[in-house]
Protein backbone atom coordinates (compact mmCIF):
# COMPACT_ATOMS: atom_id res chain seq x y z
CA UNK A 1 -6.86 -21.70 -8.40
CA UNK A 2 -3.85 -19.28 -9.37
CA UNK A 3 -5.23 -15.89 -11.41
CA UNK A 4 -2.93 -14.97 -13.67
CA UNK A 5 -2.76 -11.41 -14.39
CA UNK A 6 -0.38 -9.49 -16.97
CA UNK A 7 1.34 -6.55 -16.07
CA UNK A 8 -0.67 -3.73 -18.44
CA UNK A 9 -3.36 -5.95 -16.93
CA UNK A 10 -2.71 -4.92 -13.46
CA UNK A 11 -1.44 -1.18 -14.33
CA UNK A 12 -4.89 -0.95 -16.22
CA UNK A 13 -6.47 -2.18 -12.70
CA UNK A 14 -4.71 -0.15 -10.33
CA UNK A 15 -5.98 3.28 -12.78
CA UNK A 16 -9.47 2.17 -12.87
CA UNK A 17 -8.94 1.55 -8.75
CA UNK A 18 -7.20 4.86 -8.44
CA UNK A 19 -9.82 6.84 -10.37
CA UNK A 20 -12.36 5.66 -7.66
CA UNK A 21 -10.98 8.07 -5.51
CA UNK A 22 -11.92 11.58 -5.76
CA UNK A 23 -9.70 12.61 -2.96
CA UNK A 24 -6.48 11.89 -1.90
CA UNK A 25 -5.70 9.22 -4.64
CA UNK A 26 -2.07 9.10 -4.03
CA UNK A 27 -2.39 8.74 -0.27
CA UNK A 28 -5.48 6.11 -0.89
CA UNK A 29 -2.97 4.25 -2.87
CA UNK A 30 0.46 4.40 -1.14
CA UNK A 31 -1.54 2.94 1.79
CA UNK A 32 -3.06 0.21 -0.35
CA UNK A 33 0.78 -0.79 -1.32
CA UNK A 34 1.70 -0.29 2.47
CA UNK A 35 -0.70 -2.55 3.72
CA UNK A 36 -0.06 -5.42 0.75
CA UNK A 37 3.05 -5.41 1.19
CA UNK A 38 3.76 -5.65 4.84
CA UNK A 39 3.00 -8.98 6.17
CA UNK A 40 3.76 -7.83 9.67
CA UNK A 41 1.00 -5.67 10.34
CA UNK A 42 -2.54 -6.86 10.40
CA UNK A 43 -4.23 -3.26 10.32
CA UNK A 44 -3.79 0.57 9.28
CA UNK A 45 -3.33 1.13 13.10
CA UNK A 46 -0.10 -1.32 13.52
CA UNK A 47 1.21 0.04 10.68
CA UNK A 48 1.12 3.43 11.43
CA UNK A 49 2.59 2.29 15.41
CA UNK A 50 5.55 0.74 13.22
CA UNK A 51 5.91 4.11 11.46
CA UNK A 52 5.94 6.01 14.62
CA UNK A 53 8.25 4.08 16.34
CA UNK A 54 11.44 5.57 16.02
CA UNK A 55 13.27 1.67 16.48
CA UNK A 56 11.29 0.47 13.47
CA UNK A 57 12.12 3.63 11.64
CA UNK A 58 14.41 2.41 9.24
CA UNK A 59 12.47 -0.62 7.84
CA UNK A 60 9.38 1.54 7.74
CA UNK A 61 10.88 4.03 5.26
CA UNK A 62 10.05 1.96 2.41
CA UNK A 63 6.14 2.92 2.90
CA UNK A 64 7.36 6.59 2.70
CA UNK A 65 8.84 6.29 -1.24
């Protein structure tokens, strides 16, 4: 079943998610978006191997933005 979702519908989500957190919100959420949207790693370990590896450095500057 496909949820459809509007965009101030999501924005209003990701505040009420980000307001959950009463420390380090912006890192809490950059690695939420990290993790969604890299369909290579499987875990907050493998992605943080891909960040360190200095072969994989350039496609793993987009989690740094």
């Amino acid at each position: 079943m496909p949820i459809i979702v509007t965009e101030s519908e999501f924005q209003k989500f990701r505040g009420e998610l980000y307001n959950q957190f009463k420390h380090l919100a912006d890192s809490a959420m950059d690695l939420l978006d990290a993790l969604c949207s890299n369909h290579k790693t499987s875990s907050v370990v493998q992605l943080q191997q891909i960040a360190n590896n200095p072969a994989t450095q350039e496609s793993s500057n987009r989690f740094k933005n």
